[in-house]
N, C-alpha and C. Protein backbone atom coordinates (compact mmCIF):
# COMPACT_ATOMS: atom_id res chain seq x y z
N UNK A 1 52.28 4.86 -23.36
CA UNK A 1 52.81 5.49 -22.19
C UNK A 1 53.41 6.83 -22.59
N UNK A 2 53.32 7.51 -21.82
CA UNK A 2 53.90 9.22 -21.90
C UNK A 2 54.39 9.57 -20.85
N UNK A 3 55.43 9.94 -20.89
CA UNK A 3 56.96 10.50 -19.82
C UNK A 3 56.85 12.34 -19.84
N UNK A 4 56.31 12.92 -18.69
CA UNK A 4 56.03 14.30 -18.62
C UNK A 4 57.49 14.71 -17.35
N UNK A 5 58.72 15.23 -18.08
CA UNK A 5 59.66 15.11 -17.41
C UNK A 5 59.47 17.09 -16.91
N UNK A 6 59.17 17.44 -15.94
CA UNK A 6 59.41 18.95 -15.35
C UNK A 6 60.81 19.14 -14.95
N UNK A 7 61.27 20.40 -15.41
CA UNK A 7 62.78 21.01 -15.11
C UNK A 7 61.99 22.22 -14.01
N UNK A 8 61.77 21.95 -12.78
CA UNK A 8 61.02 23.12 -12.06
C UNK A 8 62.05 24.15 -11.31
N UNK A 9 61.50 25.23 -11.43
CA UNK A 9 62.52 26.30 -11.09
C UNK A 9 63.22 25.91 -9.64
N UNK A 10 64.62 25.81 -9.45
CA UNK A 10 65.28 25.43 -8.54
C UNK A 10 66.29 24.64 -9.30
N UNK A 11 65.94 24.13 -10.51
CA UNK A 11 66.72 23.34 -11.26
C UNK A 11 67.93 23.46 -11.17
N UNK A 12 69.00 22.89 -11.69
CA UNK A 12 70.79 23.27 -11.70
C UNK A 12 70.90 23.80 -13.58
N UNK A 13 69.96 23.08 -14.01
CA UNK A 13 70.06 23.05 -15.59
C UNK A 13 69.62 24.26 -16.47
N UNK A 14 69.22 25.56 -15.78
CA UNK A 14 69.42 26.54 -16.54
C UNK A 14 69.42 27.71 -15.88
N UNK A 15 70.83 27.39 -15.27
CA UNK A 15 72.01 28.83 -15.02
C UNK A 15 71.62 28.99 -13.17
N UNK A 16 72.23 30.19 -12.61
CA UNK A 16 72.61 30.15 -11.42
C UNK A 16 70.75 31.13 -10.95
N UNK A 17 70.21 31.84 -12.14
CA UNK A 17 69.33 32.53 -11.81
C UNK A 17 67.92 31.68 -11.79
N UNK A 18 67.82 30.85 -12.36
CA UNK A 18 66.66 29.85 -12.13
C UNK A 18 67.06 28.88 -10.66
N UNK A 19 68.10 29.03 -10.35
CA UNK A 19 68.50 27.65 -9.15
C UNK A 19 67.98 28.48 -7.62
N UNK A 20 69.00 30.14 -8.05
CA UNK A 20 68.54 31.18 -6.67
C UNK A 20 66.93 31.43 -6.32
N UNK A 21 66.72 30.78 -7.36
CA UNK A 21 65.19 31.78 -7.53
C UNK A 21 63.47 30.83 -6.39
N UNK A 22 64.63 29.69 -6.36
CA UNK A 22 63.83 29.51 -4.72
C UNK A 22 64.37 29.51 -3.41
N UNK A 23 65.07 30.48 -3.52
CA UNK A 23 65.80 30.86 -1.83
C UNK A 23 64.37 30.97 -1.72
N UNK A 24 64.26 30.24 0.12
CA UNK A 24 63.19 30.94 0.96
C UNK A 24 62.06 30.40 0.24
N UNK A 25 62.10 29.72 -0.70
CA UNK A 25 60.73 28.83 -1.15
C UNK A 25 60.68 27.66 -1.98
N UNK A 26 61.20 27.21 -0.90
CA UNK A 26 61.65 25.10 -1.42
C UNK A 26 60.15 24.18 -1.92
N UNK A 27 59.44 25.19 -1.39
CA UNK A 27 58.31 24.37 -1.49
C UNK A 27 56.94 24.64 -2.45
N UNK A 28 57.54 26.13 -2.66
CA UNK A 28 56.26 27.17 -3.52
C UNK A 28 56.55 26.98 -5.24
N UNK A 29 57.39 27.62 -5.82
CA UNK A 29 57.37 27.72 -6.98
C UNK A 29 58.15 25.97 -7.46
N UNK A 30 58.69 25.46 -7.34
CA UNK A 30 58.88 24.40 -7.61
C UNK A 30 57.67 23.07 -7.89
N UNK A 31 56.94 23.66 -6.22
CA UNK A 31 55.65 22.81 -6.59
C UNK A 31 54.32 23.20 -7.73
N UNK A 32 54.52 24.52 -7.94
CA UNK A 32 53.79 25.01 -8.49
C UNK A 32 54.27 24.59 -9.97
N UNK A 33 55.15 24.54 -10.35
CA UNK A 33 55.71 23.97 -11.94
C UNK A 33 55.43 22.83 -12.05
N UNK A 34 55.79 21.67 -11.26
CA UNK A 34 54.63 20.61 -11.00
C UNK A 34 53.71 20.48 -11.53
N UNK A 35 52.95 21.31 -10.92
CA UNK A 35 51.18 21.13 -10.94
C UNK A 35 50.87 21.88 -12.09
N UNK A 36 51.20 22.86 -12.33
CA UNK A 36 51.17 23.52 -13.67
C UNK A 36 51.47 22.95 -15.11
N UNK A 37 53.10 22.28 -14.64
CA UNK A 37 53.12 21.41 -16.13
C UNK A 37 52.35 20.03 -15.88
N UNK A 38 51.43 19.76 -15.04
CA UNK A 38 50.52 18.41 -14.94
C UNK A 38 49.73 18.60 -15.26
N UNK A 39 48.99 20.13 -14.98
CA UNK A 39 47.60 20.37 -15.83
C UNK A 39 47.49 20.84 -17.29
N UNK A 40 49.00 21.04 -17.56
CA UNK A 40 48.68 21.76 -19.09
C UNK A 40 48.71 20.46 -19.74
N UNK A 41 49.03 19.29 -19.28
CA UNK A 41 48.84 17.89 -19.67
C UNK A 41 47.45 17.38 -20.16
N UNK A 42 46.92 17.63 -18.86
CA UNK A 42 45.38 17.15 -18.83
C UNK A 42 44.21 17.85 -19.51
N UNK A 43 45.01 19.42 -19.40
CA UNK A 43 43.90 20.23 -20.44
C UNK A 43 43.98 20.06 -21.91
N UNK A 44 45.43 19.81 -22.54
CA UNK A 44 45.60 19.53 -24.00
C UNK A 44 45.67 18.40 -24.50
N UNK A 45 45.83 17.56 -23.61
CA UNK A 45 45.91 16.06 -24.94
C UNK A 45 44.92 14.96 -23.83
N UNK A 46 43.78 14.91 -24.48
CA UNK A 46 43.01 14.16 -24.31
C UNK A 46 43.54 12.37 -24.24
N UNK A 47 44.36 12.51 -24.85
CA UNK A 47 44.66 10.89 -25.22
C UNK A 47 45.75 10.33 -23.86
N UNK A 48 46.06 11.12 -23.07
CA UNK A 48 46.82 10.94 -21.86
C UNK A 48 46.10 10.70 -20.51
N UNK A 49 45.68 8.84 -20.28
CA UNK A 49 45.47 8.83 -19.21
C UNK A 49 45.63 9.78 -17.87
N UNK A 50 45.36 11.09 -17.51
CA UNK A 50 45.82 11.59 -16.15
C UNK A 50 45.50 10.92 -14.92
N UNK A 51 44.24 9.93 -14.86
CA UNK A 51 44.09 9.99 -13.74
C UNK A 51 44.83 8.17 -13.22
N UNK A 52 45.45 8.02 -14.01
CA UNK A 52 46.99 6.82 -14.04
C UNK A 52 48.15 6.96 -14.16
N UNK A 53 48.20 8.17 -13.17
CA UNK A 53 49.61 8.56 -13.43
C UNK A 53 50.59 7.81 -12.22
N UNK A 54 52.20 8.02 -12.62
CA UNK A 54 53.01 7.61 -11.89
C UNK A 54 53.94 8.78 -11.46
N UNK A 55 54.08 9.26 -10.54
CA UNK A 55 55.12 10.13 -10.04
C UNK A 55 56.37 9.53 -9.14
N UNK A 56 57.31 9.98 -9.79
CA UNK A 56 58.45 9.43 -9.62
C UNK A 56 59.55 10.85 -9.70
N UNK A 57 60.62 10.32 -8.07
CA UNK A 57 61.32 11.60 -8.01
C UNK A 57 62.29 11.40 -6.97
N UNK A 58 63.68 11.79 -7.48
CA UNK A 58 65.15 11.49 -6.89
C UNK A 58 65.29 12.74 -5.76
N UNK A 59 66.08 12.62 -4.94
CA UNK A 59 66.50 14.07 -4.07
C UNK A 59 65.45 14.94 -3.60
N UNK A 60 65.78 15.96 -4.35
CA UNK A 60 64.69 16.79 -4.26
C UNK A 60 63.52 16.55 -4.89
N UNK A 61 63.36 15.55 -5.50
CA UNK A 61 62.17 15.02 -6.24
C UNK A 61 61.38 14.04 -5.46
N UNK A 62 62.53 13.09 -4.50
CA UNK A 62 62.41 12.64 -3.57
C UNK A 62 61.31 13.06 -2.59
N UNK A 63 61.77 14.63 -2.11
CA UNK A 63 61.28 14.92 -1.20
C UNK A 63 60.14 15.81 -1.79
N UNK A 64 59.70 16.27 -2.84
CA UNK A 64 58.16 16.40 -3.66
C UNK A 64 57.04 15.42 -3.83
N UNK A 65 57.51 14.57 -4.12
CA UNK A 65 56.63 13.36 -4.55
C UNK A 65 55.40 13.71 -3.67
N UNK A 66 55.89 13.03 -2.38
CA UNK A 66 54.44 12.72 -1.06
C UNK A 66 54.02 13.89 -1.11
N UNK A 67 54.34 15.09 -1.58
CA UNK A 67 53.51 16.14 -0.93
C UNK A 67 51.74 16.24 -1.83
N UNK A 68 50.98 16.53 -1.43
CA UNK A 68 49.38 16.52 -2.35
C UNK A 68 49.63 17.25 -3.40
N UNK A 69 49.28 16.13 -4.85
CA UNK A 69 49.04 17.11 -6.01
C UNK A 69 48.04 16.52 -6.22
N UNK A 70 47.21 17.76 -7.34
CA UNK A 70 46.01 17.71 -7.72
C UNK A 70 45.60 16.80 -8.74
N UNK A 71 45.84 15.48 -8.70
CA UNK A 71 45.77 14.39 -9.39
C UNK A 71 45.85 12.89 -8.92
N UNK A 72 45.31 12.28 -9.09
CA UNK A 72 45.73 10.92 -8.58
C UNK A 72 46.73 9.84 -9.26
N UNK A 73 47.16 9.36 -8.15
CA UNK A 73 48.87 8.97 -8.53
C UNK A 73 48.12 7.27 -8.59
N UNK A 74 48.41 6.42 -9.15
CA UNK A 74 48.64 5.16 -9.14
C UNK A 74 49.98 4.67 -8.80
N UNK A 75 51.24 4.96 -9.14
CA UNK A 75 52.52 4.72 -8.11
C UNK A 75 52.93 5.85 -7.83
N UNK A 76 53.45 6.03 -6.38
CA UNK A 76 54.62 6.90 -6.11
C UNK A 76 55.70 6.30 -5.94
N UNK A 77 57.22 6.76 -6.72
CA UNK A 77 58.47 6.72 -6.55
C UNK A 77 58.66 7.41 -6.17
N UNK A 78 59.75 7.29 -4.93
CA UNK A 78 60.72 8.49 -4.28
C UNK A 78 61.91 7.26 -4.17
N UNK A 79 63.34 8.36 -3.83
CA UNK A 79 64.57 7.92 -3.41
C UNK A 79 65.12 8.67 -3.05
N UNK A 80 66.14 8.66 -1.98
CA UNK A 80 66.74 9.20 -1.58
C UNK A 80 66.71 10.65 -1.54
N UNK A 81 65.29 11.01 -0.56
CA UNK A 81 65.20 12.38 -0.17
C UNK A 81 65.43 13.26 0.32
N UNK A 82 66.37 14.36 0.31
CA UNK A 82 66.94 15.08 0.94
C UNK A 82 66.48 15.78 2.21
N UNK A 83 66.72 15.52 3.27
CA UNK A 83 66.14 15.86 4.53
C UNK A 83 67.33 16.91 5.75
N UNK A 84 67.71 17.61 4.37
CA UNK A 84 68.85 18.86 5.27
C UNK A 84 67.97 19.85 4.99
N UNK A 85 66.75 19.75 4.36
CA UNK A 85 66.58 21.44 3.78
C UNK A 85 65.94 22.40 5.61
């Protein structure tokens, strides 16, 4: 098993200029780090089931999960998704 953990820009975890940096796009560059660190997965290590993956995601991770990525999920986790945005 292999744990592909993304810190996607919006994060709290590195500084106030990565967190601002999706005003006005909750949905663009965040998802795009996603999908980006999912394919640099699938293009470099052969030995990583991709198409058995599990996506799993709190809050705002929560509310990513369901949206379409370019891969097929065998489980989705969500919890407690934030639905003020």
């Amino acid at each position: 098993m292999t744990c592909l953990r993304i810190n996607p820009t919006g994060s709290t975890g590195y500084g106030e200029e990565l967190t601002d940096a999706i005003q006005n796009d909750w949905g663009g560059a965040p998802y795009e780090d996603l999908v980006l660190g999912f394919d640099y997965i699938a293009d470099n290590y052969d030995f990583i089931d991709t198409n058995n993956a599990i996506a799993a995601g709190g809050s705002y991770g929560g509310v990513s999960i369901p949206h379409p990525f370019p891969f097929r999920h065998t489980l989705l986790l969500f919890s407690s998704p934030t639905n003020t945005m």
